[in-house]
C-alpha atoms as a PDB file:
ATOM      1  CA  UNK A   1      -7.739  41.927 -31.699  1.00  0.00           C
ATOM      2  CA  UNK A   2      -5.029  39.390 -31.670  1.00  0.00           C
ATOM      3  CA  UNK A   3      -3.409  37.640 -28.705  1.00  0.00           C
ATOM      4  CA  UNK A   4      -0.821  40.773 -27.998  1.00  0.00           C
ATOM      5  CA  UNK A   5      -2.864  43.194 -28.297  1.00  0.00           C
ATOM      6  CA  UNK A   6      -5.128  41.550 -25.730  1.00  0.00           C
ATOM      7  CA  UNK A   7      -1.871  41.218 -23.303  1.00  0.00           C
ATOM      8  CA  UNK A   8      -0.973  44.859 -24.196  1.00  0.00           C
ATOM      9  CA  UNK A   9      -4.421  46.217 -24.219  1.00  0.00           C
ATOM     10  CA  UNK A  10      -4.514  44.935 -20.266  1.00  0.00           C
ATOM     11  CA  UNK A  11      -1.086  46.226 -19.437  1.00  0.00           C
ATOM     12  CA  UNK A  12      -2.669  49.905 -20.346  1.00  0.00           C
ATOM     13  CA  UNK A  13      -5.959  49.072 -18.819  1.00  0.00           C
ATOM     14  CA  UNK A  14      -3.724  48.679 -15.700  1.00  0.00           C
ATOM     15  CA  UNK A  15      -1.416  51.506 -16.014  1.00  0.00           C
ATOM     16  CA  UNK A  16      -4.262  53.691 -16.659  1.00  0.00           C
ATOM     17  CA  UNK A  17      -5.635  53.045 -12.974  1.00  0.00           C
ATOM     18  CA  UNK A  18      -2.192  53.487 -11.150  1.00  0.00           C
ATOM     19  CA  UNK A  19      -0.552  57.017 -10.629  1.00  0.00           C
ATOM     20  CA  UNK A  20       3.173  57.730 -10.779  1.00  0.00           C
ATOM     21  CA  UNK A  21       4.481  56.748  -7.448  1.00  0.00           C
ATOM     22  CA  UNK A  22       2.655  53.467  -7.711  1.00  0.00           C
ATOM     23  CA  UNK A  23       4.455  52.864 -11.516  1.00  0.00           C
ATOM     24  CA  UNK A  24       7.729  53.526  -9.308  1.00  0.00           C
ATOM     25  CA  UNK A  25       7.314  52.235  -6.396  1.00  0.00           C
ATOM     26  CA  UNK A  26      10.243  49.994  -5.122  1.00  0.00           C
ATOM     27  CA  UNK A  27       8.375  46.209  -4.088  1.00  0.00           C
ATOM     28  CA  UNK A  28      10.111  44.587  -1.183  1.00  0.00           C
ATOM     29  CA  UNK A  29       8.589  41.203  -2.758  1.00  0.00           C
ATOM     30  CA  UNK A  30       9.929  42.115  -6.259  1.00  0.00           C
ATOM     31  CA  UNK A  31      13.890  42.744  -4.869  1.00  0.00           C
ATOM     32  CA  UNK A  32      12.966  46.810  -4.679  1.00  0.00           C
ATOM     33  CA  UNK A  33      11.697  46.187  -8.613  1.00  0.00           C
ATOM     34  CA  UNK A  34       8.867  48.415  -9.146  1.00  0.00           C
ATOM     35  CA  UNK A  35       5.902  47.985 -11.548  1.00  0.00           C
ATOM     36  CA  UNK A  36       7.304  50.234 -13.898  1.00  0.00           C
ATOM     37  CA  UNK A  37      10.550  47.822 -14.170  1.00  0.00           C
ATOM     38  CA  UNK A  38       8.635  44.725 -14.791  1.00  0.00           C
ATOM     39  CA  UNK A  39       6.483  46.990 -17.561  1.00  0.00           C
ATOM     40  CA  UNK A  40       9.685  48.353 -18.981  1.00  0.00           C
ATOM     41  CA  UNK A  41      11.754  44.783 -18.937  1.00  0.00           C
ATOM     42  CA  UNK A  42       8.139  42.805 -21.034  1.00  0.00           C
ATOM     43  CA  UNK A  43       7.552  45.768 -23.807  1.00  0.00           C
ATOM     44  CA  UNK A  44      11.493  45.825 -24.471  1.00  0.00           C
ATOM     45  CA  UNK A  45      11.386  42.157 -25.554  1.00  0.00           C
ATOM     46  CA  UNK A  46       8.662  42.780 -28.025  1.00  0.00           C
ATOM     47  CA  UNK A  47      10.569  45.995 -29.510  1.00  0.00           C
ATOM     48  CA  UNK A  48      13.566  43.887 -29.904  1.00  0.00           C
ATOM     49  CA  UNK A  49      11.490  41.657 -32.309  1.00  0.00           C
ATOM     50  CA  UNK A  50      10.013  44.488 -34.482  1.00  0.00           C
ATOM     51  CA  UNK A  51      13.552  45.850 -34.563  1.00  0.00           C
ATOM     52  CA  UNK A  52      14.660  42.239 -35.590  1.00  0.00           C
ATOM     53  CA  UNK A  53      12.154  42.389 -38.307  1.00  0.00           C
ATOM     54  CA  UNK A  54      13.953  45.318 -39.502  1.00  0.00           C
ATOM     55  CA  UNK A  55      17.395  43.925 -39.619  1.00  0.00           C
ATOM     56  CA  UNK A  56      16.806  40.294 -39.798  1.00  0.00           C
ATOM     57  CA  UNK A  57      19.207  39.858 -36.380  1.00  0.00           C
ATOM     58  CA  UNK A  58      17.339  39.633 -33.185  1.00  0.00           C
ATOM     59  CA  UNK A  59      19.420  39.375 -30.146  1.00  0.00           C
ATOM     60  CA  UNK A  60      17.523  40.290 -26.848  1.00  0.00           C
ATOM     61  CA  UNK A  61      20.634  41.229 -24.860  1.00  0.00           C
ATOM     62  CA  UNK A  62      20.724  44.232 -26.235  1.00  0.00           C
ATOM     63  CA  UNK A  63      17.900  45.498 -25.289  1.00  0.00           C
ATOM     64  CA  UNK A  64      17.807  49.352 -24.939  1.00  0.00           C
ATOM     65  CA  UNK A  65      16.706  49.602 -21.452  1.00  0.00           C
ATOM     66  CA  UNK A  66      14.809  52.732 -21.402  1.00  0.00           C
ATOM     67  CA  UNK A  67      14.837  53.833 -18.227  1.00  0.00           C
ATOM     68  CA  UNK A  68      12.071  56.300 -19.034  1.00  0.00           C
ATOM     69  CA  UNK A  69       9.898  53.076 -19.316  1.00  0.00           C
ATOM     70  CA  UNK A  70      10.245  52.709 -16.163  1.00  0.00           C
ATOM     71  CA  UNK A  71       9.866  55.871 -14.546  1.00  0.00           C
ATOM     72  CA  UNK A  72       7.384  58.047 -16.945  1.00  0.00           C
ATOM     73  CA  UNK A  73       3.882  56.634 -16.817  1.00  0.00           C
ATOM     74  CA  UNK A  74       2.290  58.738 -19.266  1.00  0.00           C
ATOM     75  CA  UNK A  75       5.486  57.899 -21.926  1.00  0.00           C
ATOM     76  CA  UNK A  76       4.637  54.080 -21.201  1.00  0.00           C
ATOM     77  CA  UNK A  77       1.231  54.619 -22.047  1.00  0.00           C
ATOM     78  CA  UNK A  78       1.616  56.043 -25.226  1.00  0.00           C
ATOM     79  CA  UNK A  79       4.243  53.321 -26.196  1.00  0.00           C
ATOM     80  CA  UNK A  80       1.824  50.741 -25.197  1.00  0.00           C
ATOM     81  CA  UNK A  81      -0.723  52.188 -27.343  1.00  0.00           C
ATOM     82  CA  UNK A  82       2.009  52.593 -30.351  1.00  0.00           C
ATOM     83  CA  UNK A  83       2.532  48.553 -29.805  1.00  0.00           C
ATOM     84  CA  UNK A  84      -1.044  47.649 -29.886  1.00  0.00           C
ATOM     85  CA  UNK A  85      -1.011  49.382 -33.316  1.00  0.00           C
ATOM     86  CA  UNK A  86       2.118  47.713 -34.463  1.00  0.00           C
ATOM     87  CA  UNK A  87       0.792  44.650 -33.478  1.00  0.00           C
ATOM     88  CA  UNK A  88      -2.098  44.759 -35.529  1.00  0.00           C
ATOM     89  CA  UNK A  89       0.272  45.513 -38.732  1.00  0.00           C
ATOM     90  CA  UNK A  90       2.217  42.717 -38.156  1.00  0.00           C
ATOM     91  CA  UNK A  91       2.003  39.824 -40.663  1.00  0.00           C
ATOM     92  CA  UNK A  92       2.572  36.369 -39.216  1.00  0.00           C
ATOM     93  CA  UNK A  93       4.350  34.711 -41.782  1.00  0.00           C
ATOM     94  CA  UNK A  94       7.390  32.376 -41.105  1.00  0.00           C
ATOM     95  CA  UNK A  95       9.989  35.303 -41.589  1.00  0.00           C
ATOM     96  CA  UNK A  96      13.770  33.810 -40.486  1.00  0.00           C
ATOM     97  CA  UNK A  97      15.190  35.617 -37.994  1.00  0.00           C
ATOM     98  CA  UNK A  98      19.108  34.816 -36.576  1.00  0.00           C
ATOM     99  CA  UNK A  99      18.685  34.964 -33.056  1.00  0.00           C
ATOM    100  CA  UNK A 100      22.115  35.461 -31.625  1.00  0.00           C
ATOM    101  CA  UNK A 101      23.326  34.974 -28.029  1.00  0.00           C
ATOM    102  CA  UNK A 102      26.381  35.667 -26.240  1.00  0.00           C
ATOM    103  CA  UNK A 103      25.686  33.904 -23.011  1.00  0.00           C
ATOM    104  CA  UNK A 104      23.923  30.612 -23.852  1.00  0.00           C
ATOM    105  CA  UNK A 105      26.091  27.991 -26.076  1.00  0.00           C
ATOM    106  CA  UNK A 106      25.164  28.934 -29.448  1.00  0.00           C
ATOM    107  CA  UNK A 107      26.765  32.435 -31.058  1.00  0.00           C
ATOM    108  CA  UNK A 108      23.392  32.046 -33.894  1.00  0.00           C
ATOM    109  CA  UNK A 109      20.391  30.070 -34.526  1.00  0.00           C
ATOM    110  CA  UNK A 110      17.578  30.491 -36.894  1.00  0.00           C
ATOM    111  CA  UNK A 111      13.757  31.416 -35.643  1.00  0.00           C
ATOM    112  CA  UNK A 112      11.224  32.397 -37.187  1.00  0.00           C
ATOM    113  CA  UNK A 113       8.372  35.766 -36.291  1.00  0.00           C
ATOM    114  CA  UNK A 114       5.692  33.648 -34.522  1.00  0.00           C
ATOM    115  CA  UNK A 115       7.722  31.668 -32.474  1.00  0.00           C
ATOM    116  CA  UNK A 116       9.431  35.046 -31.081  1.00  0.00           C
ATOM    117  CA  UNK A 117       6.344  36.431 -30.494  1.00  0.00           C
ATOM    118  CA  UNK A 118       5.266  33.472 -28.391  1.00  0.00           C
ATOM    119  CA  UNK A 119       8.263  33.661 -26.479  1.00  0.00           C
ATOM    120  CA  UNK A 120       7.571  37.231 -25.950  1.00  0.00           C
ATOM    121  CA  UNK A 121       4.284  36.655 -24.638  1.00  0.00           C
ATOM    122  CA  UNK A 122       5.008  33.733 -22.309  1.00  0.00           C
ATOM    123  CA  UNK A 123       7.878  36.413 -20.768  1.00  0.00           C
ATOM    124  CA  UNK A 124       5.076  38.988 -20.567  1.00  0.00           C
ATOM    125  CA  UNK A 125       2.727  37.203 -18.857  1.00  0.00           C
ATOM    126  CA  UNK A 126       5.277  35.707 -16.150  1.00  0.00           C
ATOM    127  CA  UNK A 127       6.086  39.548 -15.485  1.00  0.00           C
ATOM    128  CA  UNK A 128       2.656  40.346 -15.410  1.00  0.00           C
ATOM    129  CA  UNK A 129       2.754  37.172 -12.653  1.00  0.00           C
ATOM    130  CA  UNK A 130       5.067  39.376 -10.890  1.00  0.00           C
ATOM    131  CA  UNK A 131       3.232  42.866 -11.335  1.00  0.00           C
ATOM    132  CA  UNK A 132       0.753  41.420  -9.304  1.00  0.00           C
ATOM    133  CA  UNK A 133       2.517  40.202  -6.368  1.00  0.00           C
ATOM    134  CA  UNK A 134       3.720  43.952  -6.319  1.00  0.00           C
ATOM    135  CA  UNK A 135       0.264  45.066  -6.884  1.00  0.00           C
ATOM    136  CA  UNK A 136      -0.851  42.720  -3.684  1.00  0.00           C
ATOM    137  CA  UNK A 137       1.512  43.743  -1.811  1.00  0.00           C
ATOM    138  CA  UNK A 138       0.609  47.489  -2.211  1.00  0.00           C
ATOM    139  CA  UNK A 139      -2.558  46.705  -1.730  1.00  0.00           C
ATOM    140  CA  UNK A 140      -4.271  47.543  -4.962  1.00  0.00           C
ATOM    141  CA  UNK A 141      -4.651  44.250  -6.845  1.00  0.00           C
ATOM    142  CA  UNK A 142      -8.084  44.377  -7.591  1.00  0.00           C
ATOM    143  CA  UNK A 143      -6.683  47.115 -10.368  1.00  0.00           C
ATOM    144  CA  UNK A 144      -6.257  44.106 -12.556  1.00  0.00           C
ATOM    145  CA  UNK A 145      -8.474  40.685 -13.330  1.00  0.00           C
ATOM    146  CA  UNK A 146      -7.922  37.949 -11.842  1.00  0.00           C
ATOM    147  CA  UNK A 147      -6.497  36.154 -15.434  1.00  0.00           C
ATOM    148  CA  UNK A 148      -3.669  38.840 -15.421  1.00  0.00           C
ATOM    149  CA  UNK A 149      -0.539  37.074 -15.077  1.00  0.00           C
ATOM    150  CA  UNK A 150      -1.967  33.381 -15.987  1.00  0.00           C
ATOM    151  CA  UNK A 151      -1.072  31.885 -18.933  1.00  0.00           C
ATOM    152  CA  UNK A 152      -3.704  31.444 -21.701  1.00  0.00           C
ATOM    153  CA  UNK A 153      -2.908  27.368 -21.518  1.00  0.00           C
ATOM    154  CA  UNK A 154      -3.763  27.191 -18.114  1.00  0.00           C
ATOM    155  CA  UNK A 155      -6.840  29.166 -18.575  1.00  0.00           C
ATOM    156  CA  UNK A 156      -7.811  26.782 -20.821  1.00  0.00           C
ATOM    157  CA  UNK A 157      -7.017  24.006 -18.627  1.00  0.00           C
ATOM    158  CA  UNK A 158      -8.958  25.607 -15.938  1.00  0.00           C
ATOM    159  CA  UNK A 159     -12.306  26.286 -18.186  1.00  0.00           C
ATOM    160  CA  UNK A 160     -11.842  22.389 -19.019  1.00  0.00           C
ATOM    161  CA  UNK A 161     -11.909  21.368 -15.418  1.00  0.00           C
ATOM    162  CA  UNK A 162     -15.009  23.022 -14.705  1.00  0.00           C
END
């Protein structure tokens, strides 16, 4: 199991242990964002790179926004589970991809597949960061470990200190 999957695979672990109105639930710490929002906002980044693959053009501004991510907890399952499979396809080879942008400076620059997918997980894990502030907040965050929402680096760092 790569890196993603391990994200992904405890995104479901936690979905699997809340119920509907807690995937919905507006967080007064989160701006009335609910779980579900932060879920739906992390897995669209990572579909825009597979549909980059496709096309060679990856621009994450136009990201669907399915608002049945957001709201359906059973649908977001199964799409997590669909990822976690995709993921494990996925060959890691230095593909180019134009990433285009229509609010930063540049209209297109060149990436490549990995360094997406890094980005992608960095964003996931900062909204997993948030997750749990909503999940304190409702009371329920022992529904995750405590390493959800850290980044691997400072795990690392933290083994290293002892």
């Amino acid at each position: 199991m790569n890196i993603h999957q391990l994200l992904w695979s405890d995104f479901l672990n936690l979905l699997k242990k809340l119920n509907q109105n807690q995937f919905i639930k507006p967080s007064d710490f989160l701006n009335q964002s609910s779980i579900g929002a932060h879920f739906r906002h992390s897995f669209e980044f990572y579909e825009c790179v597979f549909d980059g693959i496709l096309v060679g053009k990856l621009n994450y501004e136009k990201r669907l926004r399915n608002h049945r991510l957001e709201t359906d907890l059973k649908y977001a399952m199964v799409k997590i589970e669909r990822l976690i499979e995709q993921l494990d396809k996925i060959e890691l080879k230095r593909i180019k991809i134009n990433l285009k942008s229509t609010e930063l400076e540049f209209s297109e620059t060149i990436s490549t597949l990995p360094r997406e997918l890094l980005y992608c997980l960095d964003h996931a894990i900062h909204h997993q960061a948030l997750i749990k502030v909503g999940l304190k907040e409702f009371g329920i965050e022992d529904y995750v470990n405590p390493k959800f929402g850290i980044a691997y680096s400072t795990l690392r760092y933290r083994n290293a200190q002892g």
